[in-house]
C-alpha atoms as a PDB file:
ATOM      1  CA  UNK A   1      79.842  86.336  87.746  1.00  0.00           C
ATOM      2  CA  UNK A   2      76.988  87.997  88.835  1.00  0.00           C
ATOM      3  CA  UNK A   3      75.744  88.341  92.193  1.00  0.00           C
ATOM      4  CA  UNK A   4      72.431  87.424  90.943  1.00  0.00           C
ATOM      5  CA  UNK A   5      73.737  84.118  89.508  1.00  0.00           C
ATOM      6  CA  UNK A   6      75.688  83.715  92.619  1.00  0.00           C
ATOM      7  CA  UNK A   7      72.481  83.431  94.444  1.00  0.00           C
ATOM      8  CA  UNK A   8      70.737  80.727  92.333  1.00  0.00           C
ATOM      9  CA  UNK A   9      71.857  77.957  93.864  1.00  0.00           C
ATOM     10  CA  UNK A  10      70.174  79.531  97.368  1.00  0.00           C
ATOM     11  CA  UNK A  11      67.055  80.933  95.574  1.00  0.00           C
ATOM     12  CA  UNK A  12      66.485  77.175  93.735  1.00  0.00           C
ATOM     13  CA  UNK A  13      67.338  75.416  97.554  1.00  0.00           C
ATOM     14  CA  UNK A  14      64.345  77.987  98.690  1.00  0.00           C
ATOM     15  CA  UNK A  15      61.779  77.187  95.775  1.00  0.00           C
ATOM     16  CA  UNK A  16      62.104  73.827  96.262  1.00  0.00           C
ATOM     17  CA  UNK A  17      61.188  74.735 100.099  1.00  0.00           C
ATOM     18  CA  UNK A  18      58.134  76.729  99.204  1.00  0.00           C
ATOM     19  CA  UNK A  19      57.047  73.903  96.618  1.00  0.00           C
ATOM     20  CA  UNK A  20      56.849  71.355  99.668  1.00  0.00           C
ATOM     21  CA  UNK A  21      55.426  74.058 102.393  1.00  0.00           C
ATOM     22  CA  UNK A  22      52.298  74.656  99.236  1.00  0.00           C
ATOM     23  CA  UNK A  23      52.047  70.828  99.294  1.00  0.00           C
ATOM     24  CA  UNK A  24      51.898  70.380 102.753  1.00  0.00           C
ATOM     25  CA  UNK A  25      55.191  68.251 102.828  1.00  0.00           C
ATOM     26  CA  UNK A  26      57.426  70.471 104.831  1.00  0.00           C
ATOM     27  CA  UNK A  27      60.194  68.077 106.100  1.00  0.00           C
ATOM     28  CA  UNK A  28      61.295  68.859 109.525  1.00  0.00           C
ATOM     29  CA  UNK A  29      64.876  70.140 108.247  1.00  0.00           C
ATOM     30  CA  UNK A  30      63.319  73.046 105.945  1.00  0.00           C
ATOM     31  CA  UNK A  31      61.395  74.338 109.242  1.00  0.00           C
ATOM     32  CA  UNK A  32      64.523  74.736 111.636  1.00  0.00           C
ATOM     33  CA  UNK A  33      66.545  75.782 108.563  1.00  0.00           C
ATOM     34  CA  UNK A  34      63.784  78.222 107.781  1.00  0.00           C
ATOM     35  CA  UNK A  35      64.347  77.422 104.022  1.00  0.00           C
ATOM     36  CA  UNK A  36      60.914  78.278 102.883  1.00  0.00           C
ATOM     37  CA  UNK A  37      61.212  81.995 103.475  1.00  0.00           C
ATOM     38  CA  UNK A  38      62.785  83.918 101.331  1.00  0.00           C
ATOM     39  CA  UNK A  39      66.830  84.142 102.187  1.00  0.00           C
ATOM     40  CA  UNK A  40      67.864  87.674 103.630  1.00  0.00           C
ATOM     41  CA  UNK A  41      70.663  87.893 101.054  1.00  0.00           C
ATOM     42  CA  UNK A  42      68.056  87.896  98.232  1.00  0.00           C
ATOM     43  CA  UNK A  43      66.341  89.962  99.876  1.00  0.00           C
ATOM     44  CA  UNK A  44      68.656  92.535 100.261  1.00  0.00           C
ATOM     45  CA  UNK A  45      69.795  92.004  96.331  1.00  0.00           C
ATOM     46  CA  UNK A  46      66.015  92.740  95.348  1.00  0.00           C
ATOM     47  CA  UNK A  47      65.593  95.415  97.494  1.00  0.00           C
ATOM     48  CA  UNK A  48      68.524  97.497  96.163  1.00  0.00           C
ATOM     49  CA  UNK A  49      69.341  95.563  92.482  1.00  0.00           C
ATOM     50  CA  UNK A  50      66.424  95.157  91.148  1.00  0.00           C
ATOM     51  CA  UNK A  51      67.782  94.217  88.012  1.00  0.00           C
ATOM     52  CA  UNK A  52      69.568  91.568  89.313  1.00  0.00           C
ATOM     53  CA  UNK A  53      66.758  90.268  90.992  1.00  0.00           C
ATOM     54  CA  UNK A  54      65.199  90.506  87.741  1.00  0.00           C
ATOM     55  CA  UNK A  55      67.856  88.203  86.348  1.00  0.00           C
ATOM     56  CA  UNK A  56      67.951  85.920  88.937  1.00  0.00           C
ATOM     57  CA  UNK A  57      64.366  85.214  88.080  1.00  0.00           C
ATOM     58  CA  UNK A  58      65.185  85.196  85.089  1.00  0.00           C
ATOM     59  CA  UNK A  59      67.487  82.194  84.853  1.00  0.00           C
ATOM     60  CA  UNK A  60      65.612  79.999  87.846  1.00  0.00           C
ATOM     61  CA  UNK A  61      62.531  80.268  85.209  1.00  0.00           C
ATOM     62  CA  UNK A  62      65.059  79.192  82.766  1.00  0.00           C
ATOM     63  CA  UNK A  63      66.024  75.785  84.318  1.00  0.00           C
ATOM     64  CA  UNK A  64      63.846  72.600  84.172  1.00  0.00           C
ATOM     65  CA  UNK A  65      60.992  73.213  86.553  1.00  0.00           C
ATOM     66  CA  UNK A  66      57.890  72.004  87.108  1.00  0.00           C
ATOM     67  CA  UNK A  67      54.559  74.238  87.152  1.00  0.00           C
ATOM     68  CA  UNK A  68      54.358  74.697  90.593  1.00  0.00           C
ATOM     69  CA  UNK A  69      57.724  75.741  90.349  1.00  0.00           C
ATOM     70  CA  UNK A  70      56.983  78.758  88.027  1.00  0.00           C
ATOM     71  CA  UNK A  71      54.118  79.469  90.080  1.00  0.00           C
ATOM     72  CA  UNK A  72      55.977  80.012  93.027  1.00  0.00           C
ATOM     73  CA  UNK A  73      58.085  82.000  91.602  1.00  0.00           C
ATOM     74  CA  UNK A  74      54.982  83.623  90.168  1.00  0.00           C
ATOM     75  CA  UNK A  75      53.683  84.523  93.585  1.00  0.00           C
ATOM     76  CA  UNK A  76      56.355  84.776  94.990  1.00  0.00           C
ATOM     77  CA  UNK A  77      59.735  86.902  94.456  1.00  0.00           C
ATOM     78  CA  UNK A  78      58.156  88.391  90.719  1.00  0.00           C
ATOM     79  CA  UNK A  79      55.352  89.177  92.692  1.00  0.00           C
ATOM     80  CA  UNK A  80      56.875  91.394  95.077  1.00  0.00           C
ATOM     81  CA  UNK A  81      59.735  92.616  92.716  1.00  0.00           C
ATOM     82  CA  UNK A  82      56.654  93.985  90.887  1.00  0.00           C
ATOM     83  CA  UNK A  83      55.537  95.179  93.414  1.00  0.00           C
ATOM     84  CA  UNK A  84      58.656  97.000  95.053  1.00  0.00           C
ATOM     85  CA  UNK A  85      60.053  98.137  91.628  1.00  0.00           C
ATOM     86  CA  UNK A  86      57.993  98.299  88.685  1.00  0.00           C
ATOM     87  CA  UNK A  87      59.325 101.655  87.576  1.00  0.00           C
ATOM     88  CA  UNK A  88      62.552 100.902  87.513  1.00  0.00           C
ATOM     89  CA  UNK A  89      61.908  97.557  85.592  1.00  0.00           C
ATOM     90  CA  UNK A  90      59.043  98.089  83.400  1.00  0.00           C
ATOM     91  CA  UNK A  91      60.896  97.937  80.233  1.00  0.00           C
ATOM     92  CA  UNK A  92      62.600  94.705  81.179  1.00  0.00           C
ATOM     93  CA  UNK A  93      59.249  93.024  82.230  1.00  0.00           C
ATOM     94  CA  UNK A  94      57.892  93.975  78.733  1.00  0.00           C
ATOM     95  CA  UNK A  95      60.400  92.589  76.475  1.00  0.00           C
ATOM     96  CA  UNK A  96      60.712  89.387  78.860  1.00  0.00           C
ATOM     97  CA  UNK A  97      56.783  89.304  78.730  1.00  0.00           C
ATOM     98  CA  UNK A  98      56.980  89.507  74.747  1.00  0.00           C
ATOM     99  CA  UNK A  99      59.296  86.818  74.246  1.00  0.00           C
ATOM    100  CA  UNK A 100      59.493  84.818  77.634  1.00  0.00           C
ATOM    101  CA  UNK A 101      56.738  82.059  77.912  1.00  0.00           C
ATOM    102  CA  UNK A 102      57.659  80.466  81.538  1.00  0.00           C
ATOM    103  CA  UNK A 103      58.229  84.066  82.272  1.00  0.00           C
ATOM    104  CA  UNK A 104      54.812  85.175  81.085  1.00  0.00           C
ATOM    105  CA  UNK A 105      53.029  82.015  82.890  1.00  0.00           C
ATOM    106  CA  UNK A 106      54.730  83.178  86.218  1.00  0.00           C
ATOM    107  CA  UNK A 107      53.740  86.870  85.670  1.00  0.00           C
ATOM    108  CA  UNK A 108      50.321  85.599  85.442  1.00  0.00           C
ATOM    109  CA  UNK A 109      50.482  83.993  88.950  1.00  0.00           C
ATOM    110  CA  UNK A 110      51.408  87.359  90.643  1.00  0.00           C
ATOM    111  CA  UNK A 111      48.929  90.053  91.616  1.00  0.00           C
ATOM    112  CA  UNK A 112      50.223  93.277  90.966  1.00  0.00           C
ATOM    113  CA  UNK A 113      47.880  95.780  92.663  1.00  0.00           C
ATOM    114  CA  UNK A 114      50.977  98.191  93.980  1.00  0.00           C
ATOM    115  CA  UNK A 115      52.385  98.781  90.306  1.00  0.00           C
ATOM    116  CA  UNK A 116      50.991 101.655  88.750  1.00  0.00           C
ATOM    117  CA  UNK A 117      48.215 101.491  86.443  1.00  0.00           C
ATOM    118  CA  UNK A 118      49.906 102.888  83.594  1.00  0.00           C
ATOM    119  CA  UNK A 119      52.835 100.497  83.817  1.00  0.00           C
ATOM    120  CA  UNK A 120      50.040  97.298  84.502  1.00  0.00           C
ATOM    121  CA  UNK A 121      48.607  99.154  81.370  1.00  0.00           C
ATOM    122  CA  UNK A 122      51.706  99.031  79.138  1.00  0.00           C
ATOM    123  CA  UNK A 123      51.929  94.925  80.515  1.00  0.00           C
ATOM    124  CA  UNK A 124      48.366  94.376  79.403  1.00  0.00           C
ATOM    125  CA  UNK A 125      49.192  95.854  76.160  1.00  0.00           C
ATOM    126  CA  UNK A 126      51.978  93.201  75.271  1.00  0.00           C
ATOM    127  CA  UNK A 127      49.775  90.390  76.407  1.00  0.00           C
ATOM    128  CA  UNK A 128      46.918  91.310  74.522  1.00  0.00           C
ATOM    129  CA  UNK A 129      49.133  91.859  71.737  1.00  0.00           C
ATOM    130  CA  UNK A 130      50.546  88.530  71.777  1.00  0.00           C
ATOM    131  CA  UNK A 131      46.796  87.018  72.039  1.00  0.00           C
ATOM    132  CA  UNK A 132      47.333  86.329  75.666  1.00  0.00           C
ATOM    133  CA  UNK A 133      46.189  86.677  79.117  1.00  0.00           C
ATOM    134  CA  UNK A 134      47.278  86.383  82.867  1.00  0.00           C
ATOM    135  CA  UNK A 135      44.805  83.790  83.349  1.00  0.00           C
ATOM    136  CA  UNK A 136      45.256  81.480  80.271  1.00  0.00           C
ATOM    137  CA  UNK A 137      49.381  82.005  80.957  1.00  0.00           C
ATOM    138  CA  UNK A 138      48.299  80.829  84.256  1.00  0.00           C
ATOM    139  CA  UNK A 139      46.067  78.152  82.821  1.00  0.00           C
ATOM    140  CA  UNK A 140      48.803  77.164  79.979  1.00  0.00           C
ATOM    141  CA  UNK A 141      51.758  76.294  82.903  1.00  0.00           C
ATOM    142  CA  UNK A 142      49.804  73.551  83.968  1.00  0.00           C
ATOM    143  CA  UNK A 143      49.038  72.063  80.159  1.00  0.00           C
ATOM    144  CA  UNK A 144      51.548  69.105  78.581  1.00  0.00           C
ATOM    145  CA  UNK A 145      53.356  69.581  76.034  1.00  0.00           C
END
């Protein structure tokens, strides 16, 4: 077992935090528990795995959640993973934009503006060249299906 998927059970308890703290309904035991920022242990597992962190994304976008679920996760940890690691990562976060639909409506929540352009280049690339956008993957999380 990975250390990533050791940490999904944490990481899901926090995005279920965030998801009340964006809806105002913060219940009095995620504020003294602090559960709506981000655990130190995943954290510390982005900031020196970041292909962990990558998975752990990875297989919270995989479960059953709801769109302001993705979008947290959007604007959240994929954000600053992004952010923090692009180069080491790119390749991953192409192939999971090219065949990863939640993961390509969270992408499109994020705002990249520390990745380097030729990398946000290469991710516009596979977007375009699936017909796509960040803001209709945004627009599409919230759509029925």
């Amino acid at each position: 077992m990975t250390e990533a998927t050791d940490r999904l059970p944490e990481y899901l308890t926090h995005l279920q935090a965030r998801i009340r703290e964006r809806q105002h309904r913060l219940t009095a035991a995620d504020r003294e528990s602090g559960l709506a920022t981000l655990p130190p242990s995943i954290d510390a597992l982005c900031a020196g795995h970041p292909r962990e962190c990558l998975d752990l994304i990875i297989r919270a976008l995989a479960g059953s959640l709801t769109p302001e679920g993705i979008a947290v996760i959007g604007d959240g940890l994929l954000q600053d993973l992004l952010n923090g690691s692009a180069g080491t990562i790119a390749d991953e976060v192409s192939s999971e934009l090219r065949r990863n639909t939640k993961f390509r409506q969270a992408f499109g929540f994020g705002n990249h503006s520390s990745v380097d352009p030729a990398v946000i280049e290469e991710w516009v690339s596979v977007l375009e060249s699936l017909g796509t956008t960040k803001e209709r993957e945004r627009k599409s999380t919230w759509r029925r299906h």
